[in-house]
C-alpha atoms as a PDB file:
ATOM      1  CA  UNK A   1     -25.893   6.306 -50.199  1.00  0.00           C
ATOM      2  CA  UNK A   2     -27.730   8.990 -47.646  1.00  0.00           C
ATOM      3  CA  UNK A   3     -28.858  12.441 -48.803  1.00  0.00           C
ATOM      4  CA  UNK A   4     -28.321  13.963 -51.663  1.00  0.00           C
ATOM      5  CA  UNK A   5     -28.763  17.731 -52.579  1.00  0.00           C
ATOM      6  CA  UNK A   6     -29.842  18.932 -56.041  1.00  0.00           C
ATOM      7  CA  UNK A   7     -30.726  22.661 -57.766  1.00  0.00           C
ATOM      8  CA  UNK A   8     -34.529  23.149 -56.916  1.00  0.00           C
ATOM      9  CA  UNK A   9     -34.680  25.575 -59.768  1.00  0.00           C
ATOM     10  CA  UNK A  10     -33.013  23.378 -62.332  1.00  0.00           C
ATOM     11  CA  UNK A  11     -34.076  20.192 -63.653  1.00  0.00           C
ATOM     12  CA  UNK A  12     -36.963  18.451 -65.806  1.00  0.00           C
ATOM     13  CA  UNK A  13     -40.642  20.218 -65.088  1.00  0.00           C
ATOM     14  CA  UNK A  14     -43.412  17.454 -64.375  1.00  0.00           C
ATOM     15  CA  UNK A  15     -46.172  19.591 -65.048  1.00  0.00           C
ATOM     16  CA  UNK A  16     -46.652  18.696 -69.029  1.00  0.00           C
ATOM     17  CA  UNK A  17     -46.028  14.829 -68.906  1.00  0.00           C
ATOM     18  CA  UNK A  18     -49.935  13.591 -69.410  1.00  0.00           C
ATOM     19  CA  UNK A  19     -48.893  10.187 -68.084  1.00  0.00           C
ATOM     20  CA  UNK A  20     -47.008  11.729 -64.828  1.00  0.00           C
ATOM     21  CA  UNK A  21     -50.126  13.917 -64.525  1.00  0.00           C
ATOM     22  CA  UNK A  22     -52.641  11.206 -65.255  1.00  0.00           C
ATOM     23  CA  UNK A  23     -51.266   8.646 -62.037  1.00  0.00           C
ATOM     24  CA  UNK A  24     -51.687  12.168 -59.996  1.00  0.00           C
ATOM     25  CA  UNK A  25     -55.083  12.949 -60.532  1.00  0.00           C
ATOM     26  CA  UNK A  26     -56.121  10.220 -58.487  1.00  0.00           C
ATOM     27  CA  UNK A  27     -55.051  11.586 -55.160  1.00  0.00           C
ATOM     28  CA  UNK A  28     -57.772  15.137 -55.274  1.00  0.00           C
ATOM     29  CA  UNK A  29     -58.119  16.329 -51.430  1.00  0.00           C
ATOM     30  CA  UNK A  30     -62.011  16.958 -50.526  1.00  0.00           C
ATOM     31  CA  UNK A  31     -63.522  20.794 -51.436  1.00  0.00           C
ATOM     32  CA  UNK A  32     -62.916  22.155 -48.376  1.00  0.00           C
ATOM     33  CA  UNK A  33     -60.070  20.891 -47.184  1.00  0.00           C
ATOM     34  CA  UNK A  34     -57.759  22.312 -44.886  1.00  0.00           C
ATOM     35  CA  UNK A  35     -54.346  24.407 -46.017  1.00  0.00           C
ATOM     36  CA  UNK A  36     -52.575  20.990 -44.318  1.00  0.00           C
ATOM     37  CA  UNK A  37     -54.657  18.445 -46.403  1.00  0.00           C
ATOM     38  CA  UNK A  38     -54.051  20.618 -49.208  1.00  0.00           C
ATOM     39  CA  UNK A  39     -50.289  20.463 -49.589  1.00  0.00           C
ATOM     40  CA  UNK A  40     -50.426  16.629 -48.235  1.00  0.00           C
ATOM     41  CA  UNK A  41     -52.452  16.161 -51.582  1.00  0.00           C
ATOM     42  CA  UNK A  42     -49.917  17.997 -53.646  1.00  0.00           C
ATOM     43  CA  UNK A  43     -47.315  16.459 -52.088  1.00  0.00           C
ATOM     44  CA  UNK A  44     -48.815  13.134 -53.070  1.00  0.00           C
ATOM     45  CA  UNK A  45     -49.571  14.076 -56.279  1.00  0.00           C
ATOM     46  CA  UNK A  46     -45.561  15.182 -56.840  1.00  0.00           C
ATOM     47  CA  UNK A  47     -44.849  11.832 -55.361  1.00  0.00           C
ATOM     48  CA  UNK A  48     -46.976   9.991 -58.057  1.00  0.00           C
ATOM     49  CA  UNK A  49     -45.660  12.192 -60.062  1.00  0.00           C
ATOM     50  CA  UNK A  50     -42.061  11.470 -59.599  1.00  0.00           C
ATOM     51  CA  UNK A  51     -43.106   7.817 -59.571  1.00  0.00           C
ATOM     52  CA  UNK A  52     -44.255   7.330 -63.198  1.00  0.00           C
ATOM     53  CA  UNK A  53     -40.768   9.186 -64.270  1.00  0.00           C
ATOM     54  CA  UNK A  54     -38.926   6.733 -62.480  1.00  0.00           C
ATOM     55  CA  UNK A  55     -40.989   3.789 -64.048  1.00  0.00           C
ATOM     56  CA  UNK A  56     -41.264   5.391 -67.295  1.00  0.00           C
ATOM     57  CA  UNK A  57     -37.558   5.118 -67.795  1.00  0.00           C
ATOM     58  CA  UNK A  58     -38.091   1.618 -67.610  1.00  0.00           C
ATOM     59  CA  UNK A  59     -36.270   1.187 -64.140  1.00  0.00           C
ATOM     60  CA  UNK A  60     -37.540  -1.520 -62.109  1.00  0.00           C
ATOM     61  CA  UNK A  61     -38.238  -0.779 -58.803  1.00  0.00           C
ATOM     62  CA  UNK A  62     -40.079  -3.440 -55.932  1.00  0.00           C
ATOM     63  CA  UNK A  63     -41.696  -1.731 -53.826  1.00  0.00           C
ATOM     64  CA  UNK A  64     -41.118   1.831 -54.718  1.00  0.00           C
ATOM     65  CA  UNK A  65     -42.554   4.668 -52.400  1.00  0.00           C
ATOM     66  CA  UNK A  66     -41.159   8.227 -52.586  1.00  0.00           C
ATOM     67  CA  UNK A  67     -42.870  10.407 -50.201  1.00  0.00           C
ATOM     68  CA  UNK A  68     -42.208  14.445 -50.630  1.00  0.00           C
ATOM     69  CA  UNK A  69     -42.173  17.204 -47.832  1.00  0.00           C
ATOM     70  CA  UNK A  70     -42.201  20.468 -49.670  1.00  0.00           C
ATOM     71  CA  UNK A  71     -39.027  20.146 -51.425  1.00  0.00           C
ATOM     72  CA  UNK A  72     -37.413  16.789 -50.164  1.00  0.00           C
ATOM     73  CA  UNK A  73     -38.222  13.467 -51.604  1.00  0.00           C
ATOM     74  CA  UNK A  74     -37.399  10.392 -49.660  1.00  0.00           C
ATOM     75  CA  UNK A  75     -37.493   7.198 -51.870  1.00  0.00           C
ATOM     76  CA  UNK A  76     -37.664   3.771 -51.044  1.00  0.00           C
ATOM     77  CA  UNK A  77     -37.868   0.473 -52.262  1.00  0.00           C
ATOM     78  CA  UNK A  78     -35.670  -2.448 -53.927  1.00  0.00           C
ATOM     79  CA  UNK A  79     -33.637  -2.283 -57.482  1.00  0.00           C
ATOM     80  CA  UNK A  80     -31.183  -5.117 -58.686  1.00  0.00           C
ATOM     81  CA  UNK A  81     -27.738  -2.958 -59.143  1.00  0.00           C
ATOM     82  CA  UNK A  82     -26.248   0.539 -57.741  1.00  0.00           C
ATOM     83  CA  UNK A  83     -26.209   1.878 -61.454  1.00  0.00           C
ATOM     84  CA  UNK A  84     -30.566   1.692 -61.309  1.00  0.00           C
ATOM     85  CA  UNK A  85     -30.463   2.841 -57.345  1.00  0.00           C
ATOM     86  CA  UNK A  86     -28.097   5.985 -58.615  1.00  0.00           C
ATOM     87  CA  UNK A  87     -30.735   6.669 -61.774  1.00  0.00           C
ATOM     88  CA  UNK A  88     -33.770   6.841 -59.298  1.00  0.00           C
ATOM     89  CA  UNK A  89     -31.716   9.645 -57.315  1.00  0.00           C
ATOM     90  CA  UNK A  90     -31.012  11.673 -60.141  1.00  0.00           C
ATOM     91  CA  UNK A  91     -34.132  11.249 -62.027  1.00  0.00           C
ATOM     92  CA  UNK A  92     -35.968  12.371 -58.542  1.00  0.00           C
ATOM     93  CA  UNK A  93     -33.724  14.969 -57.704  1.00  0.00           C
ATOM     94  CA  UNK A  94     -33.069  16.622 -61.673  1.00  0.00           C
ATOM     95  CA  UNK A  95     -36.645  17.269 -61.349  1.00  0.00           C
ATOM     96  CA  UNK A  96     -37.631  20.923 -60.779  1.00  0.00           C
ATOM     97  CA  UNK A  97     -38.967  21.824 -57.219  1.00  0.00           C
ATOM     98  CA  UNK A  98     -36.742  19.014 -55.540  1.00  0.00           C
ATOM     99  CA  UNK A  99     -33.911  20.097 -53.344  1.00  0.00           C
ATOM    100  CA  UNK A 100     -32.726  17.328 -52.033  1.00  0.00           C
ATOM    101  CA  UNK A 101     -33.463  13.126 -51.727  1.00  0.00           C
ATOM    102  CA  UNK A 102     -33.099  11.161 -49.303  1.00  0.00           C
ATOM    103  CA  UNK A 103     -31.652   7.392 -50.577  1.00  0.00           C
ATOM    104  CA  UNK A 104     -33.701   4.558 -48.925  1.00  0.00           C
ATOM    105  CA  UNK A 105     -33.326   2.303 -51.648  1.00  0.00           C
ATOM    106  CA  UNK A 106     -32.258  -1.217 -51.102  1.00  0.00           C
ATOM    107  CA  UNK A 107     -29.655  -2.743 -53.596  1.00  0.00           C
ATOM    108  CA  UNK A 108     -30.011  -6.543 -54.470  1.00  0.00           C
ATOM    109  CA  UNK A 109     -26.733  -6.796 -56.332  1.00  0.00           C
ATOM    110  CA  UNK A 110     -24.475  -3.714 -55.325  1.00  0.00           C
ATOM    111  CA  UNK A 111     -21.372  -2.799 -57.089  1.00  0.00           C
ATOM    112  CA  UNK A 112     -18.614   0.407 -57.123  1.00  0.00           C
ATOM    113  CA  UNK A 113     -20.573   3.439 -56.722  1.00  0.00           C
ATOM    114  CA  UNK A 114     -20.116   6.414 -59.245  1.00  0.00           C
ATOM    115  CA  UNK A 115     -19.336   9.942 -58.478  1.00  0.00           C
ATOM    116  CA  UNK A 116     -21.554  12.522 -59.097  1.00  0.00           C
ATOM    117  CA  UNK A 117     -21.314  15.666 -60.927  1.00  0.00           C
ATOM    118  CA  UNK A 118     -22.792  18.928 -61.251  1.00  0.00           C
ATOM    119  CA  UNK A 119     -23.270  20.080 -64.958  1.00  0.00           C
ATOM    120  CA  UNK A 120     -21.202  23.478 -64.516  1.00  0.00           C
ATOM    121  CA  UNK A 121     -21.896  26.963 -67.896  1.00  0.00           C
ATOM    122  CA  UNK A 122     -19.640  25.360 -70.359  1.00  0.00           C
ATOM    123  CA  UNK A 123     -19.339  21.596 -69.679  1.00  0.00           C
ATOM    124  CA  UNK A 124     -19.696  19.398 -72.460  1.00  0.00           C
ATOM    125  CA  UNK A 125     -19.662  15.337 -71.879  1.00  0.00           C
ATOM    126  CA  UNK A 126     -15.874  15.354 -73.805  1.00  0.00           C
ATOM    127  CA  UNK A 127     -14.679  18.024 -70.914  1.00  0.00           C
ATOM    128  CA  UNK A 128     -16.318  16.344 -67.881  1.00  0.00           C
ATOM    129  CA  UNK A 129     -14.591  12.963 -69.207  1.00  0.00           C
ATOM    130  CA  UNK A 130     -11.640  14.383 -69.855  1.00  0.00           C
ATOM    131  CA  UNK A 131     -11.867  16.115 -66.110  1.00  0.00           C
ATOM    132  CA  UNK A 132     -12.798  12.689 -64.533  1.00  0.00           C
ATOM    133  CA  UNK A 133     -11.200  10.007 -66.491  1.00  0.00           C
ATOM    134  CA  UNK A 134      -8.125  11.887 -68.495  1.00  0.00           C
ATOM    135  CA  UNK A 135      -9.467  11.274 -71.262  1.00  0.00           C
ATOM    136  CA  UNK A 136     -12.213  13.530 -73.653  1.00  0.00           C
ATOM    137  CA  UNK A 137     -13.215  10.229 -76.025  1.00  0.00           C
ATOM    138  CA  UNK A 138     -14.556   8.763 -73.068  1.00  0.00           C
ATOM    139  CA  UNK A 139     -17.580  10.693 -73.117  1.00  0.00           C
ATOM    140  CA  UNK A 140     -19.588   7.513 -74.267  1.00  0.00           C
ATOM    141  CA  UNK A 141     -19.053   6.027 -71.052  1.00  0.00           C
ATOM    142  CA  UNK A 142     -20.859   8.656 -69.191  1.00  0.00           C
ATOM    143  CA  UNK A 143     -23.402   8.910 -71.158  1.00  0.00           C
ATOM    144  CA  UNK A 144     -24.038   5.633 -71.441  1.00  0.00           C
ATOM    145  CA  UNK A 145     -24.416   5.595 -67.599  1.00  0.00           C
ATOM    146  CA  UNK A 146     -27.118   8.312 -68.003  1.00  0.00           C
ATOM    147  CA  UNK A 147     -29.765   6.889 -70.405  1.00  0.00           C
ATOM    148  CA  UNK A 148     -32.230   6.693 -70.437  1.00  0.00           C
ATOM    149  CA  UNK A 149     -31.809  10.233 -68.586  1.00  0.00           C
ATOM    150  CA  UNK A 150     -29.717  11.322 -71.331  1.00  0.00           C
ATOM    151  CA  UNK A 151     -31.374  11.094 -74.622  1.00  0.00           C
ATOM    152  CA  UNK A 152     -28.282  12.877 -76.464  1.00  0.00           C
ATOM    153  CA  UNK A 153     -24.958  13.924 -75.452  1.00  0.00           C
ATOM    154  CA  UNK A 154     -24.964  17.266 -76.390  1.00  0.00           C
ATOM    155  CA  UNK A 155     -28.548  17.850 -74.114  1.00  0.00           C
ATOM    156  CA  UNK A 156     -26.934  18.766 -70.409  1.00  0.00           C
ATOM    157  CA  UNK A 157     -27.789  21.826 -69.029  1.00  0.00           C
ATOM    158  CA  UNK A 158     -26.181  23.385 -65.676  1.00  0.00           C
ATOM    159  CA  UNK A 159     -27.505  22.329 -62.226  1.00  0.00           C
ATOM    160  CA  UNK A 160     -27.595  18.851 -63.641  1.00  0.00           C
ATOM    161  CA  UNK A 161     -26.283  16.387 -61.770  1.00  0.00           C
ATOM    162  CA  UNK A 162     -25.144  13.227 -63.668  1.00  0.00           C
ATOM    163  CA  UNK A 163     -23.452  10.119 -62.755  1.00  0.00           C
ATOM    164  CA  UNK A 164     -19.418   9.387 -63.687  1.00  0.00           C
ATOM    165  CA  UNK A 165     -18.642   5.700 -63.156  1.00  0.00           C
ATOM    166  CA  UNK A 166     -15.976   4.249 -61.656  1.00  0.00           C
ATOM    167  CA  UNK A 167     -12.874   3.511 -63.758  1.00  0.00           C
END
């Protein structure tokens, strides 16, 4: 898929999930380090970070390695289908502080990519489906493609970017 850009500003904060922050705390730089082995630490730490979200959402990833330069992610690794290769990008990149991701992600079993879309003041699920697919009742079928992202349909806020399936 390439690079993909995202809303630094808007998305999910990591700071707060005990589990993300728990698989960080293992990369600590030494007392005096320099300002370069400093932000190489937080970096890693955001990477970890970023790492248990993925896996938390029960996506299985071989291999997975996401590496973070101040406000890019690059992620790589192996997933079985395009849907779980699209999920890692937006789970990465609707997290606060990333700007954009760069897809290295290897697809076992790839299929139609989706669009994606930009949460815009105002959209609901029924008016993004009704934009994309002509239809508002097929709001299911994009969230459906967001879980476990998406724990309700009426919980999207703008600057999120969310994935619309082919037809």
């Amino acid at each position: 898929m390439g690079l993909f850009s995202f809303l630094k500003a808007a998305g999910a904060k990591l700071v707060g999930n005990k589990a993300a922050e728990n698989d960080a705390a293992k990369v600590t730089p030494a007392p005096n380090a320099s300002m370069e082995a400093l932000k190489d630490a937080n970096d890693k730490n955001r990477a970890a970070m970023l790492a248990s979200q993925v896996l938390g959402h029960g996506i299985k990833v071989e291999n997975l390695d996401i590496a973070i330069d101040d406000d890019a992610a690059t992620v790589y690794g192996q997933v079985e289908s395009t849907s779980d290769k699209e999920k890692v990008v937006l789970i990465i990149g609707n997290t606060e502080g990333i700007a954009s991701v760069d897809d290295r992600l290897s697809v076992v079993n790839p299929e139609p990519e989706a669009t994606f879309y930009e949460v815009k003041k105002g959209d609901t699920l029924s008016k993004i489906a009704k934009e994309h697919y002509g239809d508002m009742m097929k709001y299911p079928v994009i969230f459906e493609a967001n879980k476990p992202m998406l724990t309700s349909p009426d919980l999207i806020y703008p600057g999120q970017v969310l994935r619309i399936p082919a037809q």
